[in-house]
C-alpha atoms as a PDB file:
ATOM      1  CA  UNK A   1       0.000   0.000   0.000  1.00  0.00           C
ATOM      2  CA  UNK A   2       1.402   3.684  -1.189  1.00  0.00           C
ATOM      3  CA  UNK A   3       1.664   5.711   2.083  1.00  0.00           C
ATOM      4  CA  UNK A   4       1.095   8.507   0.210  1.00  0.00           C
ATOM      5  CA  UNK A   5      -0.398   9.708  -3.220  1.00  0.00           C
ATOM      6  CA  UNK A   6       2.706  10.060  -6.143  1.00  0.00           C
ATOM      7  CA  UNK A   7       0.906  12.969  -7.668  1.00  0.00           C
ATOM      8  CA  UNK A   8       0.075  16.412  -6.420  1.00  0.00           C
ATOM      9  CA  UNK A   9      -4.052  16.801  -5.306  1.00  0.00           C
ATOM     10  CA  UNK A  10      -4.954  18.575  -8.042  1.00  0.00           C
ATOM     11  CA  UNK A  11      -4.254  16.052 -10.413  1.00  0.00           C
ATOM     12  CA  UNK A  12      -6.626  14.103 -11.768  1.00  0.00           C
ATOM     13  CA  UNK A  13      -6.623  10.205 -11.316  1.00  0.00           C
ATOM     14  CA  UNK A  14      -6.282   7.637 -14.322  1.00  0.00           C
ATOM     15  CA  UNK A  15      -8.483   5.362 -13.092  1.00  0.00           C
ATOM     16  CA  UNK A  16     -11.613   5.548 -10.319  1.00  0.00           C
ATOM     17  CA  UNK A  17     -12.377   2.325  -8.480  1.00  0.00           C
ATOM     18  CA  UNK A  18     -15.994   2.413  -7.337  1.00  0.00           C
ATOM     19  CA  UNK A  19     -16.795  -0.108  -4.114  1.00  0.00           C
ATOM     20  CA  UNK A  20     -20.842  -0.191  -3.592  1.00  0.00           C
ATOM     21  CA  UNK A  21     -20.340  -1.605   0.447  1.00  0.00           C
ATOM     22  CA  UNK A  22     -23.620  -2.255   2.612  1.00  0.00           C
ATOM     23  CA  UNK A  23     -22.451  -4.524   5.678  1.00  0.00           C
ATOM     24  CA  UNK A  24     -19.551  -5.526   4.312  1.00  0.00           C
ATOM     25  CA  UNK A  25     -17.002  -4.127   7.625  1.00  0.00           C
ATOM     26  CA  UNK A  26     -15.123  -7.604   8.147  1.00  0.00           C
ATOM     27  CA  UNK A  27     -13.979  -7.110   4.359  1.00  0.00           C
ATOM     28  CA  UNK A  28     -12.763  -3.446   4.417  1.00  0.00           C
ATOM     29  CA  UNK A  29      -8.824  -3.778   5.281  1.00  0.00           C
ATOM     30  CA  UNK A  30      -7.974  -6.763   2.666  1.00  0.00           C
ATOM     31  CA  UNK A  31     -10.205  -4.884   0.420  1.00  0.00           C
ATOM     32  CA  UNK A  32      -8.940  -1.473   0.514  1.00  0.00           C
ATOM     33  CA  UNK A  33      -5.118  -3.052   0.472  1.00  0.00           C
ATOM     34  CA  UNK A  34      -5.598  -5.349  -2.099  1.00  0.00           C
ATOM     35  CA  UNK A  35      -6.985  -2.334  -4.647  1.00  0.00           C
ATOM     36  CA  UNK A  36      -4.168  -0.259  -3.508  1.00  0.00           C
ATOM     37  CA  UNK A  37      -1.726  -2.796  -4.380  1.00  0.00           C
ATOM     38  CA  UNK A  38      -3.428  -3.516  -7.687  1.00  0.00           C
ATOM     39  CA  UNK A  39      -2.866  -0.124  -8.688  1.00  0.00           C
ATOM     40  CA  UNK A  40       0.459   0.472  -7.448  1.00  0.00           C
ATOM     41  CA  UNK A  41       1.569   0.905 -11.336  1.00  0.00           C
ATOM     42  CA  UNK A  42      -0.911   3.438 -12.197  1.00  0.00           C
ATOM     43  CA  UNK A  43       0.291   7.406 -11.918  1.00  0.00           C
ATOM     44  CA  UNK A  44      -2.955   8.260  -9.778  1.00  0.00           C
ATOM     45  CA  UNK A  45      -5.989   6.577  -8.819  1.00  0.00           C
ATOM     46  CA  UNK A  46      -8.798   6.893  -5.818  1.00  0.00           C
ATOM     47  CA  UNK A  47     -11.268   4.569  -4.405  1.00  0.00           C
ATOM     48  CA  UNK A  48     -14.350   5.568  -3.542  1.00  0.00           C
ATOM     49  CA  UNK A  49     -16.468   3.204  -1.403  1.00  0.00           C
ATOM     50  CA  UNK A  50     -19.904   3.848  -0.827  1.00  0.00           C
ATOM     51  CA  UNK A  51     -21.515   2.795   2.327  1.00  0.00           C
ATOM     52  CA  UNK A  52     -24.647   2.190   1.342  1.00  0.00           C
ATOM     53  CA  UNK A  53     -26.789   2.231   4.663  1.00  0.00           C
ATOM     54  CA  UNK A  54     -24.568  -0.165   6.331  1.00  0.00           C
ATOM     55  CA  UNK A  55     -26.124  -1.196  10.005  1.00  0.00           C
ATOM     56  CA  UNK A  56     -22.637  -2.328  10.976  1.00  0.00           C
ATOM     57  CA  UNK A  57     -19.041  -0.867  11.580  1.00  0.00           C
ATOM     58  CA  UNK A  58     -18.414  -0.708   7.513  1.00  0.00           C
ATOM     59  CA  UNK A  59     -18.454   3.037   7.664  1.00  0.00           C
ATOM     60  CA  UNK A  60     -16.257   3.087  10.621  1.00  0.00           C
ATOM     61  CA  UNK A  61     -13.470   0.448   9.197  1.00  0.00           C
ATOM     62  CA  UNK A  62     -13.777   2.502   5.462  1.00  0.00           C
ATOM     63  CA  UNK A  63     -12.638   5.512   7.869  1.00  0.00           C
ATOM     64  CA  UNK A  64      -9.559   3.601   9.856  1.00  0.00           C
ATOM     65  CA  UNK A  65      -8.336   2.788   6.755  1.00  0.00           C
ATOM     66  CA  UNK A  66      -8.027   6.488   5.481  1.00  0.00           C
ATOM     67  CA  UNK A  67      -4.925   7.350   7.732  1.00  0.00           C
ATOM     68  CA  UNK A  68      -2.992   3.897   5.422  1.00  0.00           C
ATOM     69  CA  UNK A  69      -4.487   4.914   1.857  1.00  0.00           C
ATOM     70  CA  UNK A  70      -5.193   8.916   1.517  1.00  0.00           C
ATOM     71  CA  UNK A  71      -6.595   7.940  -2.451  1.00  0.00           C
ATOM     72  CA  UNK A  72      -9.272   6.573  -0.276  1.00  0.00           C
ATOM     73  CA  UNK A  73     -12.624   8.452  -0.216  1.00  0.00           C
ATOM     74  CA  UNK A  74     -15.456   7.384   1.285  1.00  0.00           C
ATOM     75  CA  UNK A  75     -18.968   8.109   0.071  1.00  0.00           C
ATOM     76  CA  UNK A  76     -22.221   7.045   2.451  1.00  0.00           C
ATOM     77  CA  UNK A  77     -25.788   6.668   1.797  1.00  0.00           C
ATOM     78  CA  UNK A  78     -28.317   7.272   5.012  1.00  0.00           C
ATOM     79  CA  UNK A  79     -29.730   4.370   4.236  1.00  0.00           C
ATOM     80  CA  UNK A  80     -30.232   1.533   1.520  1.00  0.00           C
ATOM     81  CA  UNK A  81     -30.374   1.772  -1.964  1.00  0.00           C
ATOM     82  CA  UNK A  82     -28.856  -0.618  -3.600  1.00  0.00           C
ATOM     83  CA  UNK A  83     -26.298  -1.889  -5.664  1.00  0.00           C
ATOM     84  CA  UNK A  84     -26.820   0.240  -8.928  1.00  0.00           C
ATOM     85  CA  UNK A  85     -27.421   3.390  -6.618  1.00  0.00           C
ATOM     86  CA  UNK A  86     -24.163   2.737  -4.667  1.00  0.00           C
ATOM     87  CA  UNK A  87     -22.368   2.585  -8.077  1.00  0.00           C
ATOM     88  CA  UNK A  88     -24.167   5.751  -9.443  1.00  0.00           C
ATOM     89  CA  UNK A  89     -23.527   7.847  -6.684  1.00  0.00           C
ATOM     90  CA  UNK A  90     -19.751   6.425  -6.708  1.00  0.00           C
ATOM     91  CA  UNK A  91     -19.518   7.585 -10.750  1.00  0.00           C
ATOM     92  CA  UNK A  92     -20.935  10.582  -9.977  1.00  0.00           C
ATOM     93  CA  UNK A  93     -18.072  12.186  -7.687  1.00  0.00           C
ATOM     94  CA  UNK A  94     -15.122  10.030  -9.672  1.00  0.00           C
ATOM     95  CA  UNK A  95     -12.729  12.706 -10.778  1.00  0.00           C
ATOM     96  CA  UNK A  96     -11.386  10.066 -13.526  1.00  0.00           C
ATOM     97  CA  UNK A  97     -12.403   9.524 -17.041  1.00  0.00           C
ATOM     98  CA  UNK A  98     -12.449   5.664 -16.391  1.00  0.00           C
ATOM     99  CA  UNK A  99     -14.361   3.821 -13.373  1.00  0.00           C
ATOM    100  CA  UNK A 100     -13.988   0.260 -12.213  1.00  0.00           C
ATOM    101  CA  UNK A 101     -16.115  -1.437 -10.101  1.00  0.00           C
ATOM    102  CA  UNK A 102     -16.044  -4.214  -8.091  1.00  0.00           C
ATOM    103  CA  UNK A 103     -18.246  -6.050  -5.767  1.00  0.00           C
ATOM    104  CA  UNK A 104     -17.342  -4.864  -1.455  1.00  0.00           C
ATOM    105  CA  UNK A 105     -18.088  -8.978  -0.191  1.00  0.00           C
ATOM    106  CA  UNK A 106     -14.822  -9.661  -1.181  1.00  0.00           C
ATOM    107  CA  UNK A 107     -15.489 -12.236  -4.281  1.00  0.00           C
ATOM    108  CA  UNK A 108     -13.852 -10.260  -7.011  1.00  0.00           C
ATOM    109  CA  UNK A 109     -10.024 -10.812  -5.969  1.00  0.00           C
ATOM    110  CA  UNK A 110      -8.446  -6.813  -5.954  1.00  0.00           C
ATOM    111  CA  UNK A 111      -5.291  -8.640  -8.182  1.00  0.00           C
ATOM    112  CA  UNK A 112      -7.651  -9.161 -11.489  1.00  0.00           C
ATOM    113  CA  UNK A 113      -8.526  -5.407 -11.310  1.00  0.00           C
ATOM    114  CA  UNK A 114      -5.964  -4.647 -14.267  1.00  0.00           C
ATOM    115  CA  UNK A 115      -6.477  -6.776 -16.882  1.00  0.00           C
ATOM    116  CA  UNK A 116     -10.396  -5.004 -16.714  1.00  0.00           C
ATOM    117  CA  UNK A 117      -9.241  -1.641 -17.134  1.00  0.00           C
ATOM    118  CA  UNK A 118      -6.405  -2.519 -19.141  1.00  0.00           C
ATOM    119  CA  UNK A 119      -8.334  -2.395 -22.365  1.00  0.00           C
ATOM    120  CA  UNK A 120      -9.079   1.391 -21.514  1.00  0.00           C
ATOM    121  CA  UNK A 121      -6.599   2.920 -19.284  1.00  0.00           C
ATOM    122  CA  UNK A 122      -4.285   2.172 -22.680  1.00  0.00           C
ATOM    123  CA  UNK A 123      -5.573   3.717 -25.281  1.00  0.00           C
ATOM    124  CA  UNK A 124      -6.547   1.021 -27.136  1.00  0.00           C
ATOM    125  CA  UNK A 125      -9.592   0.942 -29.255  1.00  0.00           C
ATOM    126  CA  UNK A 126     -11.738   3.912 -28.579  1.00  0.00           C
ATOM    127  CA  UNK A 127     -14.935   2.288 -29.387  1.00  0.00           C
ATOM    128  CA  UNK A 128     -15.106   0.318 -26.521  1.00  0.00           C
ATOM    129  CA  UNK A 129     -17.149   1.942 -23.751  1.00  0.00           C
ATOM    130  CA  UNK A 130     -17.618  -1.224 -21.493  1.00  0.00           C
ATOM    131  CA  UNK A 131     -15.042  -3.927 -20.444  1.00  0.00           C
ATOM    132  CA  UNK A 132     -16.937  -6.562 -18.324  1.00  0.00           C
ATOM    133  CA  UNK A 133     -15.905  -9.114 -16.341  1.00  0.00           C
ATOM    134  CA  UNK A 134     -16.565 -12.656 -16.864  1.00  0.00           C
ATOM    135  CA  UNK A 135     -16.522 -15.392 -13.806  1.00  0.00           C
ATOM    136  CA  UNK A 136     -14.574 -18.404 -14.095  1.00  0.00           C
ATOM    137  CA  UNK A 137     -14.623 -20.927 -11.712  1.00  0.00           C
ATOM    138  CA  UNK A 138     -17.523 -19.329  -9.163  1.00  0.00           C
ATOM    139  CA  UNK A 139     -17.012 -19.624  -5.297  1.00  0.00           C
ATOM    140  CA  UNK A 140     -20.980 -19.897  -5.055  1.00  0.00           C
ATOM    141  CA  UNK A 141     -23.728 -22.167  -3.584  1.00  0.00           C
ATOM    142  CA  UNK A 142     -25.006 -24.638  -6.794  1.00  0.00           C
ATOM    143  CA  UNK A 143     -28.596 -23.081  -6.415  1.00  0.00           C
ATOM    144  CA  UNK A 144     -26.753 -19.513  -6.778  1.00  0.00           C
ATOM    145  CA  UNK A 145     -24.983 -20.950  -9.808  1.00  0.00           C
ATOM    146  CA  UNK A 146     -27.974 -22.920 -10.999  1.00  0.00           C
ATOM    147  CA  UNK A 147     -29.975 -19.609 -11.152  1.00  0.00           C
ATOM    148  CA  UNK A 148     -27.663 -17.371 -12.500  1.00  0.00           C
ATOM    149  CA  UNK A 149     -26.971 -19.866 -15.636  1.00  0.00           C
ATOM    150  CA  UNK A 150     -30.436 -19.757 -15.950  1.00  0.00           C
ATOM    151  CA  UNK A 151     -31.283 -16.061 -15.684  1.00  0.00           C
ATOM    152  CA  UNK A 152     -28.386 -15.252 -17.984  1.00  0.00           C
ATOM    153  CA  UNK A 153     -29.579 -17.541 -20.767  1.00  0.00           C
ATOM    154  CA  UNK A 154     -32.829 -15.900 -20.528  1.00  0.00           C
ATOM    155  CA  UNK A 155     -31.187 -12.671 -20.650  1.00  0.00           C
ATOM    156  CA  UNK A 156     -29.214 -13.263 -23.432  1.00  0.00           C
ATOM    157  CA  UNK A 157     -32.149 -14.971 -25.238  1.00  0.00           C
ATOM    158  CA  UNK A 158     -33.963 -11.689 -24.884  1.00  0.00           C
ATOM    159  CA  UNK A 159     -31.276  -8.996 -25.170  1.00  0.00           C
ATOM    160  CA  UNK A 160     -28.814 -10.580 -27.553  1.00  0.00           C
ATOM    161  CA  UNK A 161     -26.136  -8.642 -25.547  1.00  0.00           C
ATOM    162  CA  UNK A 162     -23.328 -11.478 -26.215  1.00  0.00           C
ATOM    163  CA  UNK A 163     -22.550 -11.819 -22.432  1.00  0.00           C
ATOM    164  CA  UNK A 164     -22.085 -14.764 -20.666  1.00  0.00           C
ATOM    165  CA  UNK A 165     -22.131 -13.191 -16.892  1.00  0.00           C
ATOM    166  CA  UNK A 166     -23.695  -9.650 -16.348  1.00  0.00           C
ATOM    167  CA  UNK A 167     -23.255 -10.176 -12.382  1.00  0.00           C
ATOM    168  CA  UNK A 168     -19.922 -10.158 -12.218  1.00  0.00           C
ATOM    169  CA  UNK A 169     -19.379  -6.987 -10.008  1.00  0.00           C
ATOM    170  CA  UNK A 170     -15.857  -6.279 -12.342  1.00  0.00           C
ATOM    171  CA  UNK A 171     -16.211  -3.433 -14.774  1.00  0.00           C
ATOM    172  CA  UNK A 172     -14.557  -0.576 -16.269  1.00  0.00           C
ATOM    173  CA  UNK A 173     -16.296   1.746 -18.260  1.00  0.00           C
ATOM    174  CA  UNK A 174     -15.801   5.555 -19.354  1.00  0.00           C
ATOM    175  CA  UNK A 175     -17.234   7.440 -16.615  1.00  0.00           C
ATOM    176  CA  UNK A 176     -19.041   9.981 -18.979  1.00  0.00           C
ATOM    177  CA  UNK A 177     -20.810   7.074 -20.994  1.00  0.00           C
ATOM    178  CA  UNK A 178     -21.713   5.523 -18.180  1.00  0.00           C
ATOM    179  CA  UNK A 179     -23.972   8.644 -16.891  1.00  0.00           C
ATOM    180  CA  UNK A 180     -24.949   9.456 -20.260  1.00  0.00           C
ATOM    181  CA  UNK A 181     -27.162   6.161 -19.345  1.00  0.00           C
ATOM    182  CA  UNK A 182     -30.476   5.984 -18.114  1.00  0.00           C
ATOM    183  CA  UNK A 183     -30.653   5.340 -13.903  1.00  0.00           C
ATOM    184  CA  UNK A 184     -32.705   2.467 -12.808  1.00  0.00           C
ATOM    185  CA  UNK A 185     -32.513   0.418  -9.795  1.00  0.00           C
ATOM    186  CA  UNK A 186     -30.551  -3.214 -10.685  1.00  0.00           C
ATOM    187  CA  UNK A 187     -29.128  -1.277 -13.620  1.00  0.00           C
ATOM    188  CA  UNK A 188     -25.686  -2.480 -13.140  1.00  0.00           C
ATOM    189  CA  UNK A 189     -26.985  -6.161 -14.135  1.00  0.00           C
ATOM    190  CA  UNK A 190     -27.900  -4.537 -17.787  1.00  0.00           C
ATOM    191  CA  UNK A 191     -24.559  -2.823 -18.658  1.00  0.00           C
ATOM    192  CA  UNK A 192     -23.699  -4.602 -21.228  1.00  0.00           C
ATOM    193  CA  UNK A 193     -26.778  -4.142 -23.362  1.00  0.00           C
ATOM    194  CA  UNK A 194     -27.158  -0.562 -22.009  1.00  0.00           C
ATOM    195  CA  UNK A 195     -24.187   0.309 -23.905  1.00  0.00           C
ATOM    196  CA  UNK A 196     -24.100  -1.706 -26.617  1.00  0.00           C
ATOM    197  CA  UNK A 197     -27.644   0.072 -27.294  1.00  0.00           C
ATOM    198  CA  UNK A 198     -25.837   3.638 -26.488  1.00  0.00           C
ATOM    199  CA  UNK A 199     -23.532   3.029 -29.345  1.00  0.00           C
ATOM    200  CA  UNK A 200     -20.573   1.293 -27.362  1.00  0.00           C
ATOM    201  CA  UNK A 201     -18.934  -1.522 -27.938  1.00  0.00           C
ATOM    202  CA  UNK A 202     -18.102  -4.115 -25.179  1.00  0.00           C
ATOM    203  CA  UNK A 203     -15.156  -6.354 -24.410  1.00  0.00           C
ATOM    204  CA  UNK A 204     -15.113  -8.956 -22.364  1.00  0.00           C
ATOM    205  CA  UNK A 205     -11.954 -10.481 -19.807  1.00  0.00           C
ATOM    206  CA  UNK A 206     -12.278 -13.733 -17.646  1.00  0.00           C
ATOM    207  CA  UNK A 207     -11.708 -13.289 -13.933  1.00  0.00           C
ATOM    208  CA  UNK A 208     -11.186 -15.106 -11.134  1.00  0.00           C
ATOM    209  CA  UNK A 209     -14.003 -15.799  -8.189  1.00  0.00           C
ATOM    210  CA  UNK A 210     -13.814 -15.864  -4.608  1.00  0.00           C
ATOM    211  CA  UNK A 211     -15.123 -16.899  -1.355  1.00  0.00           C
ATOM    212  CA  UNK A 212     -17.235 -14.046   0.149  1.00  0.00           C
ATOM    213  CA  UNK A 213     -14.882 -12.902   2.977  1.00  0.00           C
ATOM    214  CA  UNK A 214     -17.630 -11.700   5.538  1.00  0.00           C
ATOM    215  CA  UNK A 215     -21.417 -11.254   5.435  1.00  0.00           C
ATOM    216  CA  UNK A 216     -23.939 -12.928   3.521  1.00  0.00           C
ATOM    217  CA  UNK A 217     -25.694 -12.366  -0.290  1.00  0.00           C
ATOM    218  CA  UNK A 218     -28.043  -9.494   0.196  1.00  0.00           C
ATOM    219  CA  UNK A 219     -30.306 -11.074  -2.472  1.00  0.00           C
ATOM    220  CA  UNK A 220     -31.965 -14.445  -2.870  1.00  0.00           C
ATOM    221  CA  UNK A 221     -32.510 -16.481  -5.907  1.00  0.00           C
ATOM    222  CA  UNK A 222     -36.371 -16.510  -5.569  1.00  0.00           C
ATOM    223  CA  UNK A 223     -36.270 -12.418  -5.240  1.00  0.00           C
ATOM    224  CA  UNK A 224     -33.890 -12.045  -7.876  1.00  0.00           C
ATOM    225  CA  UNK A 225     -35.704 -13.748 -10.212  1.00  0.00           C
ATOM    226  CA  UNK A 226     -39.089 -12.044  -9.613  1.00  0.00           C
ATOM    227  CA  UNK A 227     -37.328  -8.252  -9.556  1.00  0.00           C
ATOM    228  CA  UNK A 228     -35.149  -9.316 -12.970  1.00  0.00           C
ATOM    229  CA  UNK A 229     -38.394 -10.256 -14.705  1.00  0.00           C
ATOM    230  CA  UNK A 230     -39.751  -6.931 -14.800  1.00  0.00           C
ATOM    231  CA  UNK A 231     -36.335  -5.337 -15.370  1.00  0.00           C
ATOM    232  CA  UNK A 232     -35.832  -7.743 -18.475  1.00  0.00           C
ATOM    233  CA  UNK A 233     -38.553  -6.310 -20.152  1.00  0.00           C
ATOM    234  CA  UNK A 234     -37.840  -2.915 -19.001  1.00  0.00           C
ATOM    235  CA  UNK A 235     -34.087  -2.955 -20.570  1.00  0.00           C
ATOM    236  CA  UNK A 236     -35.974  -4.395 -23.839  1.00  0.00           C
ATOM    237  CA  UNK A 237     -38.059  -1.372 -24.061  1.00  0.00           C
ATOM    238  CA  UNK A 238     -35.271   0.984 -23.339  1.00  0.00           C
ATOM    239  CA  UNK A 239     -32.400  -0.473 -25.786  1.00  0.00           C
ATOM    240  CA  UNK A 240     -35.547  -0.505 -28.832  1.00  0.00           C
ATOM    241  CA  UNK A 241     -35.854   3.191 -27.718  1.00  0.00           C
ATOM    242  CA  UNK A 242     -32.647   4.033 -27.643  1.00  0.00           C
ATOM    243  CA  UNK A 243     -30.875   7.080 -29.419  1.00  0.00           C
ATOM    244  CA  UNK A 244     -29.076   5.777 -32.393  1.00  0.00           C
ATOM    245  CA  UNK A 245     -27.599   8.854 -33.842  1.00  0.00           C
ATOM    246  CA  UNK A 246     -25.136  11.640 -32.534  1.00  0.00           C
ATOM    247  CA  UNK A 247     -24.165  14.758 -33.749  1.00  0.00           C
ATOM    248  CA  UNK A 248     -21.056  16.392 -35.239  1.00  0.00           C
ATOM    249  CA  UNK A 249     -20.097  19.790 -35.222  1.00  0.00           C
ATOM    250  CA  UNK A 250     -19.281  21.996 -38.726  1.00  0.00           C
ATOM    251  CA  UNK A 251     -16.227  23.755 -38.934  1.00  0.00           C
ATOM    252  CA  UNK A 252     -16.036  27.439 -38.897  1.00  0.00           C
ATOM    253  CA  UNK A 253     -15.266  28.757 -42.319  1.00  0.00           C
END
């Protein structure tokens, strides 16, 4: 962990990493540590966690671990919104062009943050709005996996967005495309169609799973299923309705 930041304040960071957090305090210190050392080659970057209406000592741990990692900022919500707020709110204040995300249980392993926002922080091709991560080998319960195959199939069936695992809490995105999209709650399960119908395109990176290090799945597979039904044909409507041209400005004579 860098004691200190290697750029003045006023610069701007290459890379935000949002953390949505709700009850997640037992995870904080590997968490915060293992994104600082992940981005130990990067000129500048900041975290921001969100506490989203944690009833525990998440805010307090996010705030012990300040004094260790000044790029650490710390973002709280009175009480719970959810995921896709949490993220929302954390894109809102980034100060970089880029924002990664990853999930605050612990599962997404802080090492595999740079291959996602490789594709971006590099150049690269600048038609790619979205990198998204893909699970391989999941840490989860076989109903959890069962259900997810399932409600990504459907998903896919429906949306055609060529991605194999939307929940993966990994992804980097341009910040300003990403609020240039429309807010909903459970939003952050859609990305990949969102901006795909936007006008982006999307790549995709394999990543590695973990166990959860503390707390327990804030969503079951029977209330998943019943919200994602509605938001399924919600994200159809929206990607059919979405803008499909942009505009270019004429040169001065």
């Amino acid at each position: 962990m860098r004691a200190e930041s290697d750029a003045s304040a006023d610069s701007r960071p290459a890379v935000s990493v949002v953390i949505p957090m709700h009850n997640e305090q037992g995870a904080v210190p590997d968490l915060v540590k293992g994104i600082c050392d992940a981005a130990s080659d990067l000129p500048e970057f900041e975290i921001i966690a969100v506490d989203d209406g944690s009833t525990d000592g998440t805010y307090e741990a996010l705030k012990a671990m300040q004094a260790d990692c000044p790029q650490l900022r710390i973002l709280q919500h009175k009480t719970a919104g959810g995921q896709s707020a949490a993220v929302h709110s954390g894109v809102k204040a980034a100060r970089a062009d880029i924002c990664c995300t990853l999930d605050g249980d612990g599962q997404n392993p802080p090492a595999e943050l740079p291959k996602i926002w490789a594709p971006l922080v590099s150049g690269g091709d600048a038609s790619v709005g979205l990198v998204a991560g893909q699970r391989v080998g999941r840490k989860d319960t076989a109903s959890k996996k069962l259900a997810s195959r399932f409600a990504n199939a459907l998903r896919g069936w429906m949306l055609k967005d060529g991605t194999r695992d939307t929940g993966c809490g990994f992804k980097a995105f341009r910040t300003q495309a990403f609020l240039d999209l429309p807010f909903f709650n459970h939003m952050h399960r859609y990305l990949p169609a969102l901006f795909k119908a936007y006008g982006w395109n999307v790549a995709l990176v394999d990543v590695a799973h973990q166990q959860r290090m503390t707390g327990q799945s804030k969503y079951t597979n029977f209330g998943r299923a019943i919200v994602g039904i509605w938001d399924l044909f919600g994200v159809v409507w929206l990607t059919r309705r979405a803008k499909s041209v942009s505009a270019t400005e004429a040169n001065r004579p």
